[in-house]
PDB file of N, CA and C in Angstrom:
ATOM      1  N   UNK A   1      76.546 103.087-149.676  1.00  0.00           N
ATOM      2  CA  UNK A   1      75.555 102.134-150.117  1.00  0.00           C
ATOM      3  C   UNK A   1      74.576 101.864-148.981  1.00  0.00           C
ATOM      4  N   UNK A   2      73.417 101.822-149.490  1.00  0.00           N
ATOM      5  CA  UNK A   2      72.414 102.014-148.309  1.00  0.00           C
ATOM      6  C   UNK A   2      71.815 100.635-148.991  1.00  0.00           C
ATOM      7  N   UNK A   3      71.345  99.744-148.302  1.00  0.00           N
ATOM      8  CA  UNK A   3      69.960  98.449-148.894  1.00  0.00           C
ATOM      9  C   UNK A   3      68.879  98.779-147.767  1.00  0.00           C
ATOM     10  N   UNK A   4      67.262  98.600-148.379  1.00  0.00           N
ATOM     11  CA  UNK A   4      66.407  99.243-147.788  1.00  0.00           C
ATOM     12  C   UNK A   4      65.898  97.861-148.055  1.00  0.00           C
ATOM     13  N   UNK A   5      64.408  97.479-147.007  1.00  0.00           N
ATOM     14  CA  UNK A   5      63.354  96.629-146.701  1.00  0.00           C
ATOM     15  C   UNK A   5      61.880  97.418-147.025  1.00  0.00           C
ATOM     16  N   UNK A   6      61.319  97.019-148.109  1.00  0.00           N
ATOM     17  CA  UNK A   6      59.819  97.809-148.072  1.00  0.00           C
ATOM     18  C   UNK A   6      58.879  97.499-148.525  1.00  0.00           C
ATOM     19  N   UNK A   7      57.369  97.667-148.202  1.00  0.00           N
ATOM     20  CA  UNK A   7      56.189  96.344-148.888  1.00  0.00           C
ATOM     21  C   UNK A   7      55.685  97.093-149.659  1.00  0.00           C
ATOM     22  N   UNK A   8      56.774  97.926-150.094  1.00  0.00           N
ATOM     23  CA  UNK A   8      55.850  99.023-151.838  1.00  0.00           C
ATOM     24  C   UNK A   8      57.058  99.626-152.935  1.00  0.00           C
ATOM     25  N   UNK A   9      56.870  99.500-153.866  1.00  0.00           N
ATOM     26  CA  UNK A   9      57.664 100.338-154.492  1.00  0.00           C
ATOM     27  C   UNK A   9      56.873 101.578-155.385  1.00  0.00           C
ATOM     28  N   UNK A  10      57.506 102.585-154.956  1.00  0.00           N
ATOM     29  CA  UNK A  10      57.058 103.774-156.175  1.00  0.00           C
ATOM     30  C   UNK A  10      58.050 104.018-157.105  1.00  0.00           C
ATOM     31  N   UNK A  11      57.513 105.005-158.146  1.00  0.00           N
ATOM     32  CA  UNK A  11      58.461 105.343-158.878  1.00  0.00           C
ATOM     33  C   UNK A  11      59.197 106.739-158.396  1.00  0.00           C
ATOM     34  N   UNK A  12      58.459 106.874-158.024  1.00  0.00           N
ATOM     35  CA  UNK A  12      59.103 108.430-156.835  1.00  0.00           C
ATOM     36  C   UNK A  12      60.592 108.050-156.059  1.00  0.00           C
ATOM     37  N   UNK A  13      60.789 106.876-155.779  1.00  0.00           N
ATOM     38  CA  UNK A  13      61.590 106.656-155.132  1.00  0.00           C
ATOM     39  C   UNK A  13      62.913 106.415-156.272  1.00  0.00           C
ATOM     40  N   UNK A  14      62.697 106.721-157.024  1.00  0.00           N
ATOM     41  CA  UNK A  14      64.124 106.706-158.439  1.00  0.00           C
ATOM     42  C   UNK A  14      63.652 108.407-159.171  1.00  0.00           C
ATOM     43  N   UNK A  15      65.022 109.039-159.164  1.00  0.00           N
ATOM     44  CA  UNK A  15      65.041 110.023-159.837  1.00  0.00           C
ATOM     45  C   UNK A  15      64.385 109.868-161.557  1.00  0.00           C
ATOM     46  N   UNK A  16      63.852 111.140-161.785  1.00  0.00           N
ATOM     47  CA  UNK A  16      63.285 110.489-163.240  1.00  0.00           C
ATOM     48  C   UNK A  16      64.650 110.811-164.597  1.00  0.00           C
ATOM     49  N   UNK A  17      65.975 110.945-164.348  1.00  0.00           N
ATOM     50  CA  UNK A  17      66.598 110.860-165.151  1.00  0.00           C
ATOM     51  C   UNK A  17      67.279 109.203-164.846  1.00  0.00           C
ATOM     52  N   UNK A  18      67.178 108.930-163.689  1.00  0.00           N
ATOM     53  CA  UNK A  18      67.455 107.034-163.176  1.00  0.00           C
ATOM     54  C   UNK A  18      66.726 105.897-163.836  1.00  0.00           C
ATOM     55  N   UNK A  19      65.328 106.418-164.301  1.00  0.00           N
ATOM     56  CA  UNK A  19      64.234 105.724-164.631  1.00  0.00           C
ATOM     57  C   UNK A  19      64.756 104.725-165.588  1.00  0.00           C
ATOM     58  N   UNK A  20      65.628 105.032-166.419  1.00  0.00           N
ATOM     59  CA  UNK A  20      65.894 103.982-168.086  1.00  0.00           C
ATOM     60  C   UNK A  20      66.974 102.592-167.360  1.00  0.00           C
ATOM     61  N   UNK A  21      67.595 103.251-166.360  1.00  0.00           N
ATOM     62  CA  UNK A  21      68.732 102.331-165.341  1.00  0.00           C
ATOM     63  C   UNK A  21      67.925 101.779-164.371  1.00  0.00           C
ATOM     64  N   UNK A  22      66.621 101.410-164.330  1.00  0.00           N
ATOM     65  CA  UNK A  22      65.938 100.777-162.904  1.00  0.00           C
ATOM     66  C   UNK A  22      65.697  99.715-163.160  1.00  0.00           C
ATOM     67  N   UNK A  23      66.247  98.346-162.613  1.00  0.00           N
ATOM     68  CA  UNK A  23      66.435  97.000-163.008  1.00  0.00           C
ATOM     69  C   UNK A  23      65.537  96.473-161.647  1.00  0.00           C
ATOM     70  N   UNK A  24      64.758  95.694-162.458  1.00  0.00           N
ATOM     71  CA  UNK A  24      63.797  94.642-161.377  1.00  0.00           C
ATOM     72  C   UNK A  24      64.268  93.321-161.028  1.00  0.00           C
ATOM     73  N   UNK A  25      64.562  92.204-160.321  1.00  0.00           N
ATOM     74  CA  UNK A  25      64.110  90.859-160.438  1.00  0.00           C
ATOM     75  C   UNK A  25      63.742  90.267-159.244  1.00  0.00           C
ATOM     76  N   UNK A  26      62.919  88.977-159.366  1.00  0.00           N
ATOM     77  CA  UNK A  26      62.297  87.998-158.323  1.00  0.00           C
ATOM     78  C   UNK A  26      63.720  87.539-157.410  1.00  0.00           C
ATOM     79  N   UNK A  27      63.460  87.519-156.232  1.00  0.00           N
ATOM     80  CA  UNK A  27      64.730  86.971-155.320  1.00  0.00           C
ATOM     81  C   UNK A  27      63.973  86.364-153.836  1.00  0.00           C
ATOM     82  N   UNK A  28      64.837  85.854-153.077  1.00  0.00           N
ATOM     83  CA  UNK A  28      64.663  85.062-152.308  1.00  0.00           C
ATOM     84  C   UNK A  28      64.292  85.984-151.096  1.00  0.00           C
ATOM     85  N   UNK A  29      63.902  85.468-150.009  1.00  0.00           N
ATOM     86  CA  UNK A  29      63.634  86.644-149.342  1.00  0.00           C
ATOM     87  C   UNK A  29      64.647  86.857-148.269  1.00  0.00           C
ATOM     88  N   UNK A  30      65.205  87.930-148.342  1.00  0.00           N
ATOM     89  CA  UNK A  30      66.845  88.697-147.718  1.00  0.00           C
ATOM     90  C   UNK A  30      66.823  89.196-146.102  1.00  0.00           C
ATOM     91  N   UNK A  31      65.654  89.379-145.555  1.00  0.00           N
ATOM     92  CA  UNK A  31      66.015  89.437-144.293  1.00  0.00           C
ATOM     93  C   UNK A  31      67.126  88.777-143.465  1.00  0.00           C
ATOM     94  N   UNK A  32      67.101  87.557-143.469  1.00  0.00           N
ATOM     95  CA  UNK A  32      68.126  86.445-142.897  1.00  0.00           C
ATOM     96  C   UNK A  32      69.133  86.631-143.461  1.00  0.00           C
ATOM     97  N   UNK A  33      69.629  86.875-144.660  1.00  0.00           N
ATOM     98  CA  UNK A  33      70.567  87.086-144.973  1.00  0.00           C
ATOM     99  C   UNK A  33      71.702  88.109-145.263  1.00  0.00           C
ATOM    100  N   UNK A  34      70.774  89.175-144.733  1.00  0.00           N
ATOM    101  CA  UNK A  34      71.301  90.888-144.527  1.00  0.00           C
ATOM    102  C   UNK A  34      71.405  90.632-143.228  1.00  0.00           C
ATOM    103  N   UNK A  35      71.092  90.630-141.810  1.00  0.00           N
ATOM    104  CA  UNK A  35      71.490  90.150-140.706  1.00  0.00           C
ATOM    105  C   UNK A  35      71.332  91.530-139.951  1.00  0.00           C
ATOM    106  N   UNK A  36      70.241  92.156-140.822  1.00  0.00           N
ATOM    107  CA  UNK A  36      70.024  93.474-139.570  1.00  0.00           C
ATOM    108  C   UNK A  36      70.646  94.853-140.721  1.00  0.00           C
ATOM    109  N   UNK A  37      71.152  94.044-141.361  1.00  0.00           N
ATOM    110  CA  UNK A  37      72.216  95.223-142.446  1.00  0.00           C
ATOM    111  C   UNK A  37      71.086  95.921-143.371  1.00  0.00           C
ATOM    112  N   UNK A  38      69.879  96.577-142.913  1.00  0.00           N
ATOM    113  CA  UNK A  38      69.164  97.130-144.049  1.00  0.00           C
ATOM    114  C   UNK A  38      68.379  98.429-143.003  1.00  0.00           C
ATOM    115  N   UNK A  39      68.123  98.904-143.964  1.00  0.00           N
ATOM    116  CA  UNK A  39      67.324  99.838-143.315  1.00  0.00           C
ATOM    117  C   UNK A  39      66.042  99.604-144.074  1.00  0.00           C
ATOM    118  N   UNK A  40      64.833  99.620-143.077  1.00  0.00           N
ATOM    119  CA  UNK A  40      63.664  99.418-142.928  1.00  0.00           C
ATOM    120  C   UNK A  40      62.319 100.435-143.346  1.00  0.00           C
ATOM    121  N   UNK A  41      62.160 100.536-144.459  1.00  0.00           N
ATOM    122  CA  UNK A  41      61.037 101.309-144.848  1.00  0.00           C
ATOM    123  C   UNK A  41      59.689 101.147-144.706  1.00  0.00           C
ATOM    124  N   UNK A  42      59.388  99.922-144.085  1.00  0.00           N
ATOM    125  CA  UNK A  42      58.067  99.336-143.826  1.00  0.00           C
ATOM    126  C   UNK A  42      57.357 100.283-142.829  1.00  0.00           C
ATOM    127  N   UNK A  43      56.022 100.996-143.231  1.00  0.00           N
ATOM    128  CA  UNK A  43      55.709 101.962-142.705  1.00  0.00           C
ATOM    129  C   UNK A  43      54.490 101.643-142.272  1.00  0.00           C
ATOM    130  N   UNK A  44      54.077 100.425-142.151  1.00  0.00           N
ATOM    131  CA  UNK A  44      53.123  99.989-141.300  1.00  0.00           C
ATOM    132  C   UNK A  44      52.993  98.797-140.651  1.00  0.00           C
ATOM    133  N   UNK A  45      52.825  99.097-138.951  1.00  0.00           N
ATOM    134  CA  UNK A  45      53.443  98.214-138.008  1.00  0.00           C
ATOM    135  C   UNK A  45      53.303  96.902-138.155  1.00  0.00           C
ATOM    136  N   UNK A  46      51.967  96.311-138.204  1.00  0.00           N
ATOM    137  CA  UNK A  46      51.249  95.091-138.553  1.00  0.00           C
ATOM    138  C   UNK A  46      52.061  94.346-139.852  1.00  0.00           C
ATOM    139  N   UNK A  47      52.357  95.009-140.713  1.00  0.00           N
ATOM    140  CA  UNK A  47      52.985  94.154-142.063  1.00  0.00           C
ATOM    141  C   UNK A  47      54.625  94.390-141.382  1.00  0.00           C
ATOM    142  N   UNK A  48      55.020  95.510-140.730  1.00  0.00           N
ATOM    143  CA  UNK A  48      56.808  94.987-140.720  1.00  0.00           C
ATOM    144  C   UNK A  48      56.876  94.008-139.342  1.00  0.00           C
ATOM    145  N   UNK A  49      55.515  93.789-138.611  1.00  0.00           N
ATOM    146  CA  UNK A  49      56.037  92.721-137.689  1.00  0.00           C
ATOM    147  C   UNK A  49      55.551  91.614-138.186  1.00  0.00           C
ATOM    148  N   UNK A  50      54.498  91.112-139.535  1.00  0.00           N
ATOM    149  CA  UNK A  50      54.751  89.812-140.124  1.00  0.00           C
ATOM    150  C   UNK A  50      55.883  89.727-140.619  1.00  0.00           C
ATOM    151  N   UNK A  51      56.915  90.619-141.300  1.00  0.00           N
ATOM    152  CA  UNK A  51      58.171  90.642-142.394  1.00  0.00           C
ATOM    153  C   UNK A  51      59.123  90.624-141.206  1.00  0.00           C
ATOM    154  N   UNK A  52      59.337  90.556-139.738  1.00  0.00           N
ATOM    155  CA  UNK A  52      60.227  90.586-139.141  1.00  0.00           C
ATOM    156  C   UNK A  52      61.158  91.790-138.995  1.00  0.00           C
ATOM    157  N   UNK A  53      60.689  92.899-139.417  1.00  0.00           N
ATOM    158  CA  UNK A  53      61.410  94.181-139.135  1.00  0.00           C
ATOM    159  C   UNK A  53      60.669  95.055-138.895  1.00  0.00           C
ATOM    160  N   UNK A  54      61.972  96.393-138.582  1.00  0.00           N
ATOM    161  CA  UNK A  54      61.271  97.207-137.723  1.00  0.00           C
ATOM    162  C   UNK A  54      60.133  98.224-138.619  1.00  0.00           C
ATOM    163  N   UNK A  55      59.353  98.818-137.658  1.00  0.00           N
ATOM    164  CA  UNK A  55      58.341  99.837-138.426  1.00  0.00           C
ATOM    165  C   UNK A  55      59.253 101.051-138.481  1.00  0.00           C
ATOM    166  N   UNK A  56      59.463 101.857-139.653  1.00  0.00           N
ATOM    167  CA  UNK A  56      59.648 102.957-139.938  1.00  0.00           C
ATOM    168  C   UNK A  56      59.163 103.769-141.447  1.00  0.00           C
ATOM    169  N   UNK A  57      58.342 104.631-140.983  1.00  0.00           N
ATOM    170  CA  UNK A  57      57.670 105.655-141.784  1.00  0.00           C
ATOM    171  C   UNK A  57      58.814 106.587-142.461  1.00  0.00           C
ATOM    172  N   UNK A  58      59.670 105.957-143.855  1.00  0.00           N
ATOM    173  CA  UNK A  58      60.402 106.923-144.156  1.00  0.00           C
ATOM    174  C   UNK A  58      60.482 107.207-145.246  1.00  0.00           C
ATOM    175  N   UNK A  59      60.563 108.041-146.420  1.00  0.00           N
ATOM    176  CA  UNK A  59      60.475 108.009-147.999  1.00  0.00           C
ATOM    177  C   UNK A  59      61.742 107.995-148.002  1.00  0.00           C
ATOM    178  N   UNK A  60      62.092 107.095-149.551  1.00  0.00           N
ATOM    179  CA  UNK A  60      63.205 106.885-149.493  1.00  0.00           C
ATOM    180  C   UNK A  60      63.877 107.329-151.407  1.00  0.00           C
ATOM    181  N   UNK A  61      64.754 107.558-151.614  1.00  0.00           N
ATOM    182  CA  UNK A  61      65.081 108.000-152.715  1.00  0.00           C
ATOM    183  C   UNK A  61      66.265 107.061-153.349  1.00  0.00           C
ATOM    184  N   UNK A  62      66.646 105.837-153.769  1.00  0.00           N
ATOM    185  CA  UNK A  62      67.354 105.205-154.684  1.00  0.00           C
ATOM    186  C   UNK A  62      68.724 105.729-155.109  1.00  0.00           C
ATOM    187  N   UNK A  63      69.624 105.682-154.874  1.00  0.00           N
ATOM    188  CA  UNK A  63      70.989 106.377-155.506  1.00  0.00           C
ATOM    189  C   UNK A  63      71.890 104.806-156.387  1.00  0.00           C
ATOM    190  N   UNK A  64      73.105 105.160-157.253  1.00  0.00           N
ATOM    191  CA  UNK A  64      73.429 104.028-157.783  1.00  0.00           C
ATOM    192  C   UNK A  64      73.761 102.985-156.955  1.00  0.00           C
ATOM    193  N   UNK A  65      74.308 103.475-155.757  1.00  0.00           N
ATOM    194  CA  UNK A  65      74.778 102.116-155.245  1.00  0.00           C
ATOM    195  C   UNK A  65      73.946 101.483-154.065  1.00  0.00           C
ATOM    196  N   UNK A  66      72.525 101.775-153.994  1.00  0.00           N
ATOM    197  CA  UNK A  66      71.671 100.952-153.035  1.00  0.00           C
ATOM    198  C   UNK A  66      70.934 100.301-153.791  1.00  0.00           C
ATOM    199  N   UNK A  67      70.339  99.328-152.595  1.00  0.00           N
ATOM    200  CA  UNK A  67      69.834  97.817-152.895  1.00  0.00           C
ATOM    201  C   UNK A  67      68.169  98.484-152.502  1.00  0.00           C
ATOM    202  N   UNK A  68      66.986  97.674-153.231  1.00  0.00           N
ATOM    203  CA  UNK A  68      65.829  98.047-152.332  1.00  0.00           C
ATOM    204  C   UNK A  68      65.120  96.489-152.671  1.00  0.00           C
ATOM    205  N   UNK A  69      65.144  95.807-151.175  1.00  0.00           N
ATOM    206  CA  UNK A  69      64.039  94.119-151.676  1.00  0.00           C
ATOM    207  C   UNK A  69      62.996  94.771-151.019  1.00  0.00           C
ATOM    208  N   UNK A  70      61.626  94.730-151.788  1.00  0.00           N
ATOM    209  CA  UNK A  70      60.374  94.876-151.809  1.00  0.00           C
ATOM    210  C   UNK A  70      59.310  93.898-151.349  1.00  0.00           C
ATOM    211  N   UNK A  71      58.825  93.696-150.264  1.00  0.00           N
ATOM    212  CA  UNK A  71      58.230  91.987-149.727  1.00  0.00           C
ATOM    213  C   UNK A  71      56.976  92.499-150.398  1.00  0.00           C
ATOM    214  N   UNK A  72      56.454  92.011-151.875  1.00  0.00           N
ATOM    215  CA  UNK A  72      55.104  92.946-152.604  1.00  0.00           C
ATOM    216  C   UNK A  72      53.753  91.222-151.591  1.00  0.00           C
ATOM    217  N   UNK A  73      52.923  91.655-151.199  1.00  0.00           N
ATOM    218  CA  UNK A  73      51.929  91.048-150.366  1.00  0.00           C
ATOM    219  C   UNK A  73      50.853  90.255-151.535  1.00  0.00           C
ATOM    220  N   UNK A  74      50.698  89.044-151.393  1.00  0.00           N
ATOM    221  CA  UNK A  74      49.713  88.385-152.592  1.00  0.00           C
ATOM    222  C   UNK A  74      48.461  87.980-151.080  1.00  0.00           C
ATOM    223  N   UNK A  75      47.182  88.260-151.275  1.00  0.00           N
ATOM    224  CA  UNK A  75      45.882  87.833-150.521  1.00  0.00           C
ATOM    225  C   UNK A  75      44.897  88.542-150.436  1.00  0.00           C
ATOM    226  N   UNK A  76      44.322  88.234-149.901  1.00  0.00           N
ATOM    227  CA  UNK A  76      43.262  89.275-149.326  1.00  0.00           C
ATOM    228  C   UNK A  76      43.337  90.708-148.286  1.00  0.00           C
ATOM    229  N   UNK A  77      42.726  91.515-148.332  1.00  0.00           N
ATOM    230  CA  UNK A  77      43.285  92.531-147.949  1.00  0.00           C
ATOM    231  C   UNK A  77      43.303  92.565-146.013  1.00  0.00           C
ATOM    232  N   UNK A  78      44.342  92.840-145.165  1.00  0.00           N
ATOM    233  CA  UNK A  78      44.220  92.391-143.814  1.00  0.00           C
ATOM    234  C   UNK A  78      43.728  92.803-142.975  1.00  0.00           C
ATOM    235  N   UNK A  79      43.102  92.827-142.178  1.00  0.00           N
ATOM    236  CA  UNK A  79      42.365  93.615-141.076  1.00  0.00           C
ATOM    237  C   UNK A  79      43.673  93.928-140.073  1.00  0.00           C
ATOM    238  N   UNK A  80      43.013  95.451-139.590  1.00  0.00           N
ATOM    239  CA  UNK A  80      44.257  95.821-138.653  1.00  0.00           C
ATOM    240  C   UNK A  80      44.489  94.774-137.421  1.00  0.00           C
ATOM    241  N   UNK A  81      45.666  94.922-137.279  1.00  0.00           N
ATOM    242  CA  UNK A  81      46.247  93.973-136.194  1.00  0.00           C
ATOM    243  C   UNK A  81      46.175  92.913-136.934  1.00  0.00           C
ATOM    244  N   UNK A  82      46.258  92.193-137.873  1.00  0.00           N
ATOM    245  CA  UNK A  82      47.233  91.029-138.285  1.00  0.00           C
ATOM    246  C   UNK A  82      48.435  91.177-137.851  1.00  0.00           C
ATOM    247  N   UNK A  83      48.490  89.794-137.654  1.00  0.00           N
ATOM    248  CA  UNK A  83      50.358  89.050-137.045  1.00  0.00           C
ATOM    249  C   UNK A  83      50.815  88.097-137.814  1.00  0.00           C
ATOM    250  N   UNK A  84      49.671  87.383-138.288  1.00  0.00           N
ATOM    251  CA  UNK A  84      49.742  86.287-138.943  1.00  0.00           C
ATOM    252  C   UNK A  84      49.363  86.217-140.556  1.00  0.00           C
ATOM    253  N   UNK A  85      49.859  85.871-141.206  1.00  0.00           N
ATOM    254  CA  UNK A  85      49.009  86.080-143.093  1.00  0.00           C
ATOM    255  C   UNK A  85      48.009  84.892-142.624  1.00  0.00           C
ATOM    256  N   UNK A  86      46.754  85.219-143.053  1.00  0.00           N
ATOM    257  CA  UNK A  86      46.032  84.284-144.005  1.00  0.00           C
ATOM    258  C   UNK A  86      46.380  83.309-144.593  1.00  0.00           C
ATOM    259  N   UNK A  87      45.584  82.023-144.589  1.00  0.00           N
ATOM    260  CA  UNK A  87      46.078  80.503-145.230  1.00  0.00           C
ATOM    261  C   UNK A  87      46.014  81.480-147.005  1.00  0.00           C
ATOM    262  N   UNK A  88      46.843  81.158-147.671  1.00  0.00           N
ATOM    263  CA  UNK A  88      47.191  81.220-148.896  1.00  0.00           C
ATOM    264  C   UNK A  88      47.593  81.866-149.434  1.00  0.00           C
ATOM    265  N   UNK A  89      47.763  83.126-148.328  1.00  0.00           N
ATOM    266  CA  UNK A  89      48.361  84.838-148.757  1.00  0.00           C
ATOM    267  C   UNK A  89      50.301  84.258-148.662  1.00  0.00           C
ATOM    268  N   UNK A  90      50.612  85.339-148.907  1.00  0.00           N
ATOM    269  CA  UNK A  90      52.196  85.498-149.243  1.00  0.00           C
ATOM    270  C   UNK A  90      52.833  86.496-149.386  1.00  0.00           C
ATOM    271  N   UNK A  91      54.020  86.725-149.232  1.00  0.00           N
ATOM    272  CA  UNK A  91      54.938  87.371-149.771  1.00  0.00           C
ATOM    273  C   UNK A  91      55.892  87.295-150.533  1.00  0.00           C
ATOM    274  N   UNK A  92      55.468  87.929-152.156  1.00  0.00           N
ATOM    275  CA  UNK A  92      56.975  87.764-153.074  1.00  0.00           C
ATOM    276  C   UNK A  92      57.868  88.821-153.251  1.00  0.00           C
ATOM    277  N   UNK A  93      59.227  88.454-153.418  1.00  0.00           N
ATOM    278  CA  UNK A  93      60.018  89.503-152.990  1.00  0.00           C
ATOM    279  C   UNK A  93      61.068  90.081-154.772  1.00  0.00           C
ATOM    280  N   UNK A  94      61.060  90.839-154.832  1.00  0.00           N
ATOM    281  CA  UNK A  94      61.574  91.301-155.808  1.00  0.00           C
ATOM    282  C   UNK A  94      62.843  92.421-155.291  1.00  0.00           C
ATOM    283  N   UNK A  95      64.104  92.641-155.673  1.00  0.00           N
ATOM    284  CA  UNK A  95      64.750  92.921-155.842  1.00  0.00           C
ATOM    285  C   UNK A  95      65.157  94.376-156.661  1.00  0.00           C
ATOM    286  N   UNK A  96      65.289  95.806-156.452  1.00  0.00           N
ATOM    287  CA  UNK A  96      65.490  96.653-157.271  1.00  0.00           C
ATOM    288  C   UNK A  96      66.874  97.594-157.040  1.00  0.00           C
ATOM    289  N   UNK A  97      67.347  98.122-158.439  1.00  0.00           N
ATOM    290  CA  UNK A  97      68.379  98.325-158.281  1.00  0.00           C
ATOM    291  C   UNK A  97      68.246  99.510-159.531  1.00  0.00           C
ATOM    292  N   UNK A  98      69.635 100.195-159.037  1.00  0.00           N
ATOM    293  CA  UNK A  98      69.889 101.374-160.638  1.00  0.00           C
ATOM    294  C   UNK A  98      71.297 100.562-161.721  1.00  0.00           C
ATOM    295  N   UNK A  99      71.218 100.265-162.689  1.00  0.00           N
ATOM    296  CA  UNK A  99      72.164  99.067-163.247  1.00  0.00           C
ATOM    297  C   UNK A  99      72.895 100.816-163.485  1.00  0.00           C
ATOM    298  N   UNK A 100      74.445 100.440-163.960  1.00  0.00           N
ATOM    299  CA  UNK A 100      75.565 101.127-163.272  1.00  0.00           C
ATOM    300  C   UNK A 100      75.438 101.722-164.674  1.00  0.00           C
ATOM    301  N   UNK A 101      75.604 103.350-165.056  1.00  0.00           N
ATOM    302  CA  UNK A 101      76.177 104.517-166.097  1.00  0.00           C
ATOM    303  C   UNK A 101      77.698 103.874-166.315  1.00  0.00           C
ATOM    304  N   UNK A 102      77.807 103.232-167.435  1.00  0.00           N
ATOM    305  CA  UNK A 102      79.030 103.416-167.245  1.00  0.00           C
ATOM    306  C   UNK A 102      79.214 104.607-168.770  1.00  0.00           C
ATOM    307  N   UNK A 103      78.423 105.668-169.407  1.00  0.00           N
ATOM    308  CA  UNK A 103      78.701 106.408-169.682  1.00  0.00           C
ATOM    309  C   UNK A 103      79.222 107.613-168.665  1.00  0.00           C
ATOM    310  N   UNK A 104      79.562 107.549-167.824  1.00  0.00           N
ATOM    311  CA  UNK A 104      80.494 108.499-167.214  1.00  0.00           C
ATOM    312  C   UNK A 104      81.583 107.717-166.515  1.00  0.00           C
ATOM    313  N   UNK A 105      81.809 106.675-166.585  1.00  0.00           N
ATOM    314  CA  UNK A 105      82.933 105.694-165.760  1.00  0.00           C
ATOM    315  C   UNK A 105      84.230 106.669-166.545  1.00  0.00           C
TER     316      UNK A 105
END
């Protein structure tokens, strides 16, 4: 089980026979509470050092038993070298997952 950190989701990143099993929801935001326990897909420096993690440029592919929280960015668009969001910008975090086959259990 792998849980990943990332400020995008594609659909590339779920096999397209996974696609009908890809479950979304709104959640709290998990850094603090994974405690380092994630691996970091944030592939651009400026947004993973507002989100508090590390920068890594990596594509990532979804299997049943990983976690992926998504920090999706609400504002205006940032000029390089932001550290800081903008008064009113944000981050909401959503939660994705493959809900479990149990036609082959």
């Amino acid at each position: 089980m792998t849980t990943f950190i990332a400020n995008a989701f594609s659909l590339n990143m779920v096999a397209e026979a996974d696609l009908p099993r890809l479950r979304m929801v709104a959640c709290a935001e998990p850094t603090r509470t994974l405690n380092g326990r994630f691996v970091s897909a944030v592939g651009h420096a400026d947004t993973a050092a507002i989100l508090g993690v590390p920068c890594n440029r990596v594509s990532i592919t979804l299997t049943q038993s990983d976690w992926l929280y998504v920090a999706q960015y609400k504002g205006p668009r940032l000029p390089e070298g932001t550290t800081t969001l903008p008064y009113g910008a944000s981050f909401s975090w959503v939660s994705i997952w493959l809900e479990r086959d149990d036609t082959t259990a």
